[in-house]
Every structure is written in structure tokens, then in C-alpha cells.
C-alpha atoms as a PDB file:
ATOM      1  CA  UNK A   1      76.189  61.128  36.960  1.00  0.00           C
ATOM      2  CA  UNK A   2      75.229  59.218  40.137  1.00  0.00           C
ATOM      3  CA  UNK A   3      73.843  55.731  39.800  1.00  0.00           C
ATOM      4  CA  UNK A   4      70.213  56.524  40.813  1.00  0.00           C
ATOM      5  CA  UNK A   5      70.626  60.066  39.403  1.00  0.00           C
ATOM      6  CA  UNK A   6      66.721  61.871  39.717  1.00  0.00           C
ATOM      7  CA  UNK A   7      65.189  58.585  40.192  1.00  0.00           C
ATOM      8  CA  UNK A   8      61.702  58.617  42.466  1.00  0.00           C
ATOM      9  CA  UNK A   9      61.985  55.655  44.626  1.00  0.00           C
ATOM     10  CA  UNK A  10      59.682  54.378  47.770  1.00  0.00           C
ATOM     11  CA  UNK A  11      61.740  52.406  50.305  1.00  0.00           C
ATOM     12  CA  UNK A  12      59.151  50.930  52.797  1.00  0.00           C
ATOM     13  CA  UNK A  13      60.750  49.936  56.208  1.00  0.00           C
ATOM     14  CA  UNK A  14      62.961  53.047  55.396  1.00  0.00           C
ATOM     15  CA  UNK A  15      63.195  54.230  59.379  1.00  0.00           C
ATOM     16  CA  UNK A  16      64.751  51.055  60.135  1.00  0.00           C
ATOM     17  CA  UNK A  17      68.152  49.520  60.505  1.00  0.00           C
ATOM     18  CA  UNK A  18      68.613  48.205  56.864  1.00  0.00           C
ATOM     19  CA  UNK A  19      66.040  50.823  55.931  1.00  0.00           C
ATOM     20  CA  UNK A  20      68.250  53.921  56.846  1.00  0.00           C
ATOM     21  CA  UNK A  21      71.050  52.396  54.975  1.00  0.00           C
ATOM     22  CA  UNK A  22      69.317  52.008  52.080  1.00  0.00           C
ATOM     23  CA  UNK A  23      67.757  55.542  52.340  1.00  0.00           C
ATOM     24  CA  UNK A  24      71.160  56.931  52.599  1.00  0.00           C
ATOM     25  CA  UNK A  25      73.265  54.872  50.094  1.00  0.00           C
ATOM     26  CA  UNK A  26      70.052  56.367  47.431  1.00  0.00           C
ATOM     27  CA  UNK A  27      70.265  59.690  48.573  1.00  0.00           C
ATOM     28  CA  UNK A  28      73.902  59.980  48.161  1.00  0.00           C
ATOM     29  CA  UNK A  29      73.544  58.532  44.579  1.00  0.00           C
ATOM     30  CA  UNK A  30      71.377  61.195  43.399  1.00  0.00           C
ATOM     31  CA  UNK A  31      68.097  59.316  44.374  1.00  0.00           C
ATOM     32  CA  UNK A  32      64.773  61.516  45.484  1.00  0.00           C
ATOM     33  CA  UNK A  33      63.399  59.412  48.397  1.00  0.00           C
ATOM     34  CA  UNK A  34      59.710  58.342  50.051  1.00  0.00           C
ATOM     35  CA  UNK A  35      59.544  56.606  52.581  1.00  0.00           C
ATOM     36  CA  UNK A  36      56.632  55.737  54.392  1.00  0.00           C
ATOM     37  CA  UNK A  37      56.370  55.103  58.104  1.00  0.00           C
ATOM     38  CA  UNK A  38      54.550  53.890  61.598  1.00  0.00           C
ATOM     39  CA  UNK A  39      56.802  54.114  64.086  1.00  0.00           C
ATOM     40  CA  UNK A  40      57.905  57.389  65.476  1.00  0.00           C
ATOM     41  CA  UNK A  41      60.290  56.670  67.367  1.00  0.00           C
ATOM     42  CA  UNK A  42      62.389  55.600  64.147  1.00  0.00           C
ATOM     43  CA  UNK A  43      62.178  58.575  62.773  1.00  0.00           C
ATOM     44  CA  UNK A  44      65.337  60.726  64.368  1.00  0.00           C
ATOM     45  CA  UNK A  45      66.894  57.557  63.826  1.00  0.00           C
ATOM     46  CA  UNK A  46      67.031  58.403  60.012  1.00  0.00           C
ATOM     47  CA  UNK A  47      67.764  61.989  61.111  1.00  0.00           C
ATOM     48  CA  UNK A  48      70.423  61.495  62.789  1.00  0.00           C
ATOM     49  CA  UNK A  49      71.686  58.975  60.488  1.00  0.00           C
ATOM     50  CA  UNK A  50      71.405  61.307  57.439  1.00  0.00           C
ATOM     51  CA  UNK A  51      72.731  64.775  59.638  1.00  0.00           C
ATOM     52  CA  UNK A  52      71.052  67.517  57.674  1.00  0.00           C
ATOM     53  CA  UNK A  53      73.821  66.662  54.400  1.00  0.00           C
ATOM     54  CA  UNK A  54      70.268  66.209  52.066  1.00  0.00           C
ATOM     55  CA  UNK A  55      68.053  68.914  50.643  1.00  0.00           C
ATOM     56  CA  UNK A  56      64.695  68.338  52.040  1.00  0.00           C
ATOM     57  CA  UNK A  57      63.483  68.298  48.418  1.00  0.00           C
ATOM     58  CA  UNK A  58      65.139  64.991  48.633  1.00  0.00           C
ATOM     59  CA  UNK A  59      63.424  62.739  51.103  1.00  0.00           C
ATOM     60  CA  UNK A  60      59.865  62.657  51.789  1.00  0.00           C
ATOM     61  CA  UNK A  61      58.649  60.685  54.959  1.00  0.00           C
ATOM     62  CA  UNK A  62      54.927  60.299  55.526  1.00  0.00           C
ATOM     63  CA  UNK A  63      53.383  57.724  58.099  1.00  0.00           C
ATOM     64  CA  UNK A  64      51.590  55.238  56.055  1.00  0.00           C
ATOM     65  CA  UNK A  65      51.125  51.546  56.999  1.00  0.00           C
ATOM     66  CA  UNK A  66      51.936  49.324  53.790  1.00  0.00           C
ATOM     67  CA  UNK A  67      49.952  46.272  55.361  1.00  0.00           C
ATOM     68  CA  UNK A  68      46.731  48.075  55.157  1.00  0.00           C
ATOM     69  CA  UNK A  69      45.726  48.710  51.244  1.00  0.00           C
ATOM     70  CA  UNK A  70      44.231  52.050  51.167  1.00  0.00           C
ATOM     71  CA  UNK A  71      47.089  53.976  53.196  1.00  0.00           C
ATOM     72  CA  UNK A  72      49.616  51.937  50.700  1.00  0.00           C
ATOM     73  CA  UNK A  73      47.818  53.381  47.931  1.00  0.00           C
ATOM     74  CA  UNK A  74      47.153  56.754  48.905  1.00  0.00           C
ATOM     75  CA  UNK A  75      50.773  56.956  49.603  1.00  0.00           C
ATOM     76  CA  UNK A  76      52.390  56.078  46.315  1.00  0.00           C
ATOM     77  CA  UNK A  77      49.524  58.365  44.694  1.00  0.00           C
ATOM     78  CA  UNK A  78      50.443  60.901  47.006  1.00  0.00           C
ATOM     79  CA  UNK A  79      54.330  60.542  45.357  1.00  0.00           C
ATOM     80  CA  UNK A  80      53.472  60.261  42.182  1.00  0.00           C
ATOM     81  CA  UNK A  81      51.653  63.595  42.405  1.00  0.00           C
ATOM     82  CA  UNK A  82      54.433  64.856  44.085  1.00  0.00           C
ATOM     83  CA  UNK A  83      57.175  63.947  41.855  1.00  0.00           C
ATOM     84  CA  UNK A  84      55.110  63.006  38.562  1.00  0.00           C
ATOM     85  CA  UNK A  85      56.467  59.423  38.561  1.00  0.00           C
ATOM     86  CA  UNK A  86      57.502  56.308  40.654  1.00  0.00           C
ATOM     87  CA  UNK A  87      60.832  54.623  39.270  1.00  0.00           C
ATOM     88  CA  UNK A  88      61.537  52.333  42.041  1.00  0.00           C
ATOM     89  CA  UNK A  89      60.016  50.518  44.720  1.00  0.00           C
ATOM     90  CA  UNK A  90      62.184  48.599  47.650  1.00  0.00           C
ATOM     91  CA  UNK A  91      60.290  46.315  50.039  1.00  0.00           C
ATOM     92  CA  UNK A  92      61.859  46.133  53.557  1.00  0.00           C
ATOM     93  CA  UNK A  93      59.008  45.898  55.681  1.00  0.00           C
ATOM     94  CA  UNK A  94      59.013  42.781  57.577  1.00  0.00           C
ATOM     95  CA  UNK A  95      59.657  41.034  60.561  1.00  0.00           C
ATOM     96  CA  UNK A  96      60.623  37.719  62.170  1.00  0.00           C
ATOM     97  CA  UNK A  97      59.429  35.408  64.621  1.00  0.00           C
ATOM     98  CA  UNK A  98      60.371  31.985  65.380  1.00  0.00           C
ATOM     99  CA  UNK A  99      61.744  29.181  67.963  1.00  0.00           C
ATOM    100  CA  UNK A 100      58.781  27.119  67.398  1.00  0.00           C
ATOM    101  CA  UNK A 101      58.202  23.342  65.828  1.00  0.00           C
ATOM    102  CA  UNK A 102      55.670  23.351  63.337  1.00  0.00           C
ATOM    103  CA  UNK A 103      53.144  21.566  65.269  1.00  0.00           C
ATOM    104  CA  UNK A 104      53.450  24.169  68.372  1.00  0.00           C
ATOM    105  CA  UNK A 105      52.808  26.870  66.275  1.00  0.00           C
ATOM    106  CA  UNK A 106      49.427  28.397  66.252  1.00  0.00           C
ATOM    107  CA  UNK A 107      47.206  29.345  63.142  1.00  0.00           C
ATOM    108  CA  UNK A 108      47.865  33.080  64.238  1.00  0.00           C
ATOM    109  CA  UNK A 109      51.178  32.737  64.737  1.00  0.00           C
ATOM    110  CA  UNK A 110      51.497  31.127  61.457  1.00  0.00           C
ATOM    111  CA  UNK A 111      49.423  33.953  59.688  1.00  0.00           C
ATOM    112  CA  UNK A 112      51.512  36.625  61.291  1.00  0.00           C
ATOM    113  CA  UNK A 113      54.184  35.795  59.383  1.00  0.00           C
ATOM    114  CA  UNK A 114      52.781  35.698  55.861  1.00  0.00           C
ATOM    115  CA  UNK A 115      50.689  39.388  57.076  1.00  0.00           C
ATOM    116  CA  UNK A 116      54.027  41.148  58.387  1.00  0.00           C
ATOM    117  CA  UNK A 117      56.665  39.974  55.133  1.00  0.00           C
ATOM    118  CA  UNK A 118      54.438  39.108  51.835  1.00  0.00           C
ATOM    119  CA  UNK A 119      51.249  41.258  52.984  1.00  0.00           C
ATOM    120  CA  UNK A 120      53.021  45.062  52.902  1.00  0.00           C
ATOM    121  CA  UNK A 121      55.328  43.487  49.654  1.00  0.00           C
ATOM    122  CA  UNK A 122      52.072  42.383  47.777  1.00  0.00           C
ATOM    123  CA  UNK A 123      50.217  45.692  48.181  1.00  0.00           C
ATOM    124  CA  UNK A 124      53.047  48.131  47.398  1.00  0.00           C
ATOM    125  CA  UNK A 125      53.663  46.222  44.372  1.00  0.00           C
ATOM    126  CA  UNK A 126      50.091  46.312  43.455  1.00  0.00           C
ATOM    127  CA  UNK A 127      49.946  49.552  43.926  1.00  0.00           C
ATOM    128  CA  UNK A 128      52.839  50.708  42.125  1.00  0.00           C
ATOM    129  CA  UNK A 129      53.194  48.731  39.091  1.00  0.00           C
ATOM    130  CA  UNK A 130      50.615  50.456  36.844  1.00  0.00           C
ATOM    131  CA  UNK A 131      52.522  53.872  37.340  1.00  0.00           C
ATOM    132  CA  UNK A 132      55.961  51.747  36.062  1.00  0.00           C
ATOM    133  CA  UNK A 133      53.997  50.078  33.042  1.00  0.00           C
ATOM    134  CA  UNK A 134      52.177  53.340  32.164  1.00  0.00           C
ATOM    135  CA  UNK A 135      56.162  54.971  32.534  1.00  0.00           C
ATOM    136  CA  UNK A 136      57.881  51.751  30.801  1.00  0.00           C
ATOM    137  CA  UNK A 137      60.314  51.723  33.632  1.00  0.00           C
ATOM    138  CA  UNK A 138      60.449  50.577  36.922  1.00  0.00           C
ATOM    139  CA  UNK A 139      63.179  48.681  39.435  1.00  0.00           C
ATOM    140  CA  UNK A 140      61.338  46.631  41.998  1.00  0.00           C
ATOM    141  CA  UNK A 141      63.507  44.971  45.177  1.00  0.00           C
ATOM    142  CA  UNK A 142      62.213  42.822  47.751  1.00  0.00           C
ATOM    143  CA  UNK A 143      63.711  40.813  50.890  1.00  0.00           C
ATOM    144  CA  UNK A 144      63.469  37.709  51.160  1.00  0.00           C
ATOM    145  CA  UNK A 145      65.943  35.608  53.245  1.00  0.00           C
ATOM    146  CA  UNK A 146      68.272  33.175  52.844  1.00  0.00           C
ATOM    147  CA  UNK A 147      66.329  30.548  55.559  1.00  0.00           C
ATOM    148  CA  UNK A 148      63.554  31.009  52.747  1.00  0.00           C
ATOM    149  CA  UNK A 149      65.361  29.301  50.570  1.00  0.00           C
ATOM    150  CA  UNK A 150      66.662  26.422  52.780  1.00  0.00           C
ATOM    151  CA  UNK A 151      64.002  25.751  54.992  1.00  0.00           C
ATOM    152  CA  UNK A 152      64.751  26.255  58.764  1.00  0.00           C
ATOM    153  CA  UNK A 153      63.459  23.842  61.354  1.00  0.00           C
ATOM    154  CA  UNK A 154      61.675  25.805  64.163  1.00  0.00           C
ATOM    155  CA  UNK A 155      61.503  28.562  61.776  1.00  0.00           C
ATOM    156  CA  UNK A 156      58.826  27.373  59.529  1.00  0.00           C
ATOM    157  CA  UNK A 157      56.334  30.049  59.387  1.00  0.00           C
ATOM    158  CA  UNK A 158      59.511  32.838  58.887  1.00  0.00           C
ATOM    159  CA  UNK A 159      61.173  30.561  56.191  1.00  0.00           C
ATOM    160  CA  UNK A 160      57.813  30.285  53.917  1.00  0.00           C
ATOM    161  CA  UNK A 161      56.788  33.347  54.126  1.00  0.00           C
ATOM    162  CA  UNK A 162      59.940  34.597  52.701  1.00  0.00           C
ATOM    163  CA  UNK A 163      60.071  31.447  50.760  1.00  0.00           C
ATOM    164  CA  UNK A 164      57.123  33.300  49.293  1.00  0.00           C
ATOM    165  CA  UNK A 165      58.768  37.033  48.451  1.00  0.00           C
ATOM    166  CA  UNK A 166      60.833  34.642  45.952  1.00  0.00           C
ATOM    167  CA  UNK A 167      58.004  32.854  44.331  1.00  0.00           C
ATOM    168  CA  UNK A 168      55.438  36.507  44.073  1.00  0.00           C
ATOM    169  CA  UNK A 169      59.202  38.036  42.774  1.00  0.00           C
ATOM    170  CA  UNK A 170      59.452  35.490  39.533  1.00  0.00           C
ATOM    171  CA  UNK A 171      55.806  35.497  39.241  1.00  0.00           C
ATOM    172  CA  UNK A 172      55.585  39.375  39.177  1.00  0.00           C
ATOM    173  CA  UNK A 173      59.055  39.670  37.265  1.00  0.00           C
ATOM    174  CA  UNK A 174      57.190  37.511  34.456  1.00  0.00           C
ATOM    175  CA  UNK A 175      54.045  39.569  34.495  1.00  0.00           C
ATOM    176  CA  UNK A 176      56.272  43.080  33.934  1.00  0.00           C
ATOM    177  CA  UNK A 177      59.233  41.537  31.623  1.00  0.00           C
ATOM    178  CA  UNK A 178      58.368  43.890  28.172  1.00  0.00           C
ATOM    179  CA  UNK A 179      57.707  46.324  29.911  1.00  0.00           C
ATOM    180  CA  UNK A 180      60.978  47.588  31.154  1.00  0.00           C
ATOM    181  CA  UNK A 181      60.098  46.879  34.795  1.00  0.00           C
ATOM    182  CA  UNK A 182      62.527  44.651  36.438  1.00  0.00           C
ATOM    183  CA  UNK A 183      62.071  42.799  39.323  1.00  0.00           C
ATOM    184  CA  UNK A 184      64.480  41.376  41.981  1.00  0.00           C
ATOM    185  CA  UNK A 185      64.618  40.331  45.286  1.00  0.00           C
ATOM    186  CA  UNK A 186      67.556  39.815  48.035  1.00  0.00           C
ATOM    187  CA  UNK A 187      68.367  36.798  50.366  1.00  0.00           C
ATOM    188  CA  UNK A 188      69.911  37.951  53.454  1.00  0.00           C
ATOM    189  CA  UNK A 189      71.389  35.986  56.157  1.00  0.00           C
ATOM    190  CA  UNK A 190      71.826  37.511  59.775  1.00  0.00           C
ATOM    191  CA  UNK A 191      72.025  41.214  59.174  1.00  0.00           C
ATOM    192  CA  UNK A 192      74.336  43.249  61.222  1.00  0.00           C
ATOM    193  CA  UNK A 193      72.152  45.128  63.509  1.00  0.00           C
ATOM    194  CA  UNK A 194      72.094  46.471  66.609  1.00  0.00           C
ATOM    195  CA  UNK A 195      69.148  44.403  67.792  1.00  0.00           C
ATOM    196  CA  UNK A 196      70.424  40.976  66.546  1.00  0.00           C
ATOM    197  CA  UNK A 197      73.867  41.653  68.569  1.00  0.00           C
ATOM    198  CA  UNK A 198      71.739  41.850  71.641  1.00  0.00           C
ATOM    199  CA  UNK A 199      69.833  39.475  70.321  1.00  0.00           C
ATOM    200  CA  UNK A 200      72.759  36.747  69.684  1.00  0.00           C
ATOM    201  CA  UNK A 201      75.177  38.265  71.545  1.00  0.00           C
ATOM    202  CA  UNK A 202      78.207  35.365  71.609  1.00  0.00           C
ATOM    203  CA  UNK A 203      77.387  35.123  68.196  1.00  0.00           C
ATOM    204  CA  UNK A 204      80.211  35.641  65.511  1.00  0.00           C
ATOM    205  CA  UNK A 205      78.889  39.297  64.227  1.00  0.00           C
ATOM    206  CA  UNK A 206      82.126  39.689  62.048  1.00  0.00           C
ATOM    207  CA  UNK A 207      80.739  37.550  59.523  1.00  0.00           C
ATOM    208  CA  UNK A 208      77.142  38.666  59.235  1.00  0.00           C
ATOM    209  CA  UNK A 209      76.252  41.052  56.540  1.00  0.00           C
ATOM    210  CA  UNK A 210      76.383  44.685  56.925  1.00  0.00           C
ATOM    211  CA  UNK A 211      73.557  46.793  56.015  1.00  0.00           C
ATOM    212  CA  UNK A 212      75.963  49.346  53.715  1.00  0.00           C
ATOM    213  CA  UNK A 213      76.379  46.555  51.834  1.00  0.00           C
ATOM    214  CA  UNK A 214      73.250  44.970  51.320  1.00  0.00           C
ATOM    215  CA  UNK A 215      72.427  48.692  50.658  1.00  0.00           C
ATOM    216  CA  UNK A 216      74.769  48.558  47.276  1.00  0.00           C
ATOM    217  CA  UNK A 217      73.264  45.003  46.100  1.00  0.00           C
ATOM    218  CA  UNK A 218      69.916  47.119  45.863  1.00  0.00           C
ATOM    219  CA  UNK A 219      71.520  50.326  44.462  1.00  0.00           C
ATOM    220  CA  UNK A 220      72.408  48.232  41.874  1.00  0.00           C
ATOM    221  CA  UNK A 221      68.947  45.750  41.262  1.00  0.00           C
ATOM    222  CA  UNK A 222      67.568  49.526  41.086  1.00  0.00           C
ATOM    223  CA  UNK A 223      69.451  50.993  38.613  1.00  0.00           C
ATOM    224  CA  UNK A 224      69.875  51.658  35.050  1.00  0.00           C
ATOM    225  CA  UNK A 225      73.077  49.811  34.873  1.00  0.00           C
ATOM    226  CA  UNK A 226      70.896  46.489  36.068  1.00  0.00           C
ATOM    227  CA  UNK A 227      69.707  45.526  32.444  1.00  0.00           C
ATOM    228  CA  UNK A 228      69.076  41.778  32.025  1.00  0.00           C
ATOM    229  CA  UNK A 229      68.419  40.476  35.422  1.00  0.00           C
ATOM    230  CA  UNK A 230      64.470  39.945  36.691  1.00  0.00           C
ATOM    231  CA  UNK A 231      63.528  37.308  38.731  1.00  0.00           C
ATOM    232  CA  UNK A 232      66.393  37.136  40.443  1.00  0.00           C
ATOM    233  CA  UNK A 233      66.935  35.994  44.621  1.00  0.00           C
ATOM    234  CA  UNK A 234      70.644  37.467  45.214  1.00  0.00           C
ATOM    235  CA  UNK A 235      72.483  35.720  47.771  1.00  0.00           C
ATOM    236  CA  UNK A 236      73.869  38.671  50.431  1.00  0.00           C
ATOM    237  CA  UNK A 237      75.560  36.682  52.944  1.00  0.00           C
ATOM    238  CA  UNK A 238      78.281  37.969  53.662  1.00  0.00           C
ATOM    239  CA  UNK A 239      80.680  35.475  55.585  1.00  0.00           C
ATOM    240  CA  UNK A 240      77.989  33.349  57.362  1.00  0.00           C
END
């Protein structure tokens, strides 16, 4: 049996770099998949990525924007009536922005940050919760980062509103505990993407984390064999 055998998830950010990782890795262990979209141009991204080897009975993409609450929950209504249930939910929409002092940065700049990370993560968990607690089961992974943990100078609004994602993740993890919903989150550092080699181009990508692997952390925080940990931030670093 594979690790996510029949399991309904919704992977937000799924037509993006860490996204399509993720939407493979749960695919290929037995995982039906919905992922919910905005930009279009992502979308033969995942194709390509995924190369026809799925039965379309298997992945479900619908746009949707997960910062704005009554497309988030018309969506995960629209999967639970498609697949009776919603077993897991991973939050990888987000974004970053940064290079600023705190007292250079503007109240909109600041307020980006907290809409674009802990906006779409609050509202998809909102949403999808009372389907898990009516269910008694439910796997919930978020991102947060491992400068929200730390504290970055020039970085502030970034680092706190990850810094957040941790604090909503114990708060919510609390909330759910009896239930049988568990609720987890991930610290990356620099993820190995395409963009962030252009990005940081002299930097030393050999030791940033790849997204494969990040992708098994969360195959793991959203399956059955994950038991007795809720609340969690893991640490996927890699070798930075």
C-alpha cells in the first residue's frame, strides 16, 4: 500500500516549483489530488512535470484564489462533493519580499506580507477543518521558513509573517488535537528553484534544499504513519 494510499488532499500553490513536487511525490503514493490555481501560465508546468503517467481521476486543478474567502471555500466544497471527503490540506501559497530596514518599509509593504503567506493559510484551514473534525481525520502542512524562526534583518515583514504560520500552526494543532487532525508545518531555508538560481546566482545552490525532498518531509506530516507529532515546525534545510 502506498503511503497516501486513496487519501483526498488540497495542495494550494500546487502549479508551482515546490508545488509540482509535492503534487507529484502524492500522486505517485497513491494520493487523489486538488489543487487550486491563478496563474495559467503554471499550469503546463505541472503537465509537463507529471507527463500523462496519472489517471485524470487523480488530479483535479480548478482556478481558485485561496486569499479571497469565498473562492477558498467554494473550492474545498467543490472537493468534498467530488470525492466525499478532504483528508489533507498542504499550504504552499506564499511569497517573499524583502531588502528593506524596518523603518523603510511601508505599511503596505508590510501588510503584503502577512496577506500573501498567513492570509491564503488561515482561510484554507478555516475552511477545511470542519470536514476533518466531522471525518475524525485530517493531516494539515504549512510553510513557514526558517528566517521565521530567526529573525532576518532587512527581512522583517517576510520573517514575521512566517514567524506567524508557526504560531496559527500550534494554536490550530491545539484546537484539533482529539480529534485525529494533526497539524504541522515546515521551515525551509533557500529552496532549490529555478528562480532563486537566477535570483542568487554565485550563490552555493548545492547546499540548498531540493524540492523532492521537502516533498517527502510532507508525505510524511500527511500520512498515517505520522501519529504523535502536531504542532510541529520541521527544520528542512538541507546543507545551508
Amino acid at each position: 500500500m502506498e503511503l497516501l494510499e486513496d487519501r483526498v488532499a488540497i495542495v494550494t500553490g500546487g502549479t508551482g516549483a515546490l508545488g509540482r513536487a509535492v503534487v507529484e511525490h502524492f500522486l505517485v503514493s497513491g494520493a487523489k489530488v486538488a489543487v487550486p490555481y491563478i496563474v495559467d501560465a503554471e499550469v503546463p508546468m505541472l503537465n509537463e512535470r507529471l507527463g500523462g503517467r496519472f489517471p485524470q481521476t487523480s488530479l483535479w486543478l480548478q482556478k481558485a484564489d485561496v486569499g479571497v474567502e469565498d473562492q477558498v471555500r467554494k473550492f474545498v466544497d467543490q472537493v468534498a462533493a467530488k470525492w466525499s471527503r478532504v483528508d489533507i490540506l498542504v499550504n504552499l501559497v506564499g511569497g517573499f519580499w524583502g531588502g528593506k530596514p524596518i523603518a523603510e518599509t511601508t505599511l503596505a509593504e508590510w501588510q503584503a506580507m502577512f496577506d500573501l503567506n498567513l492570509r491564503p493559510t488561515f482561510l484554507s484551514c478555516r475552511a477545511v477543518v470542519p470536514a476533518m473534525l466531522a471525518n475524525k481525520y485530517g493531516r494539515i502542512v504549512s510553510v513557514a521558513s526558517r528566517s521565521g524562526l530567526t529573525g532576518a534583518g532587512d527581512f522583517a515583514a517576510y520573517a514575521v509573517a512566517k514567524g506567524a504560520i508557526a504560531t496559527f500552526t500550534a494554536s490550530l494543532a491545539e484546537e484539533v488535537l482529539t480529534e485525529g487532525v494533526l497539524v504541522n508545518a515546515i521551515a525551509p531555508s533557500t529552496i532549490d528553484t529555478e528562480a532563486n538560481r537566477k535570483a542568487m546566482p554565485k550563490a552555493k545552490h548545492e547546499k540548498w534544499v531540493k524540492p523532492e525532498d521537502i516533498a517527502r518531509t510532507i508525505a510524511y506530516l500527511c500520512s498515517e504513519d505520522c501519529r504523535v507529532t502536531s504542532g510541529a515546525v520541521v527544520p528542512v534545510y538541507g546543507r545551508a
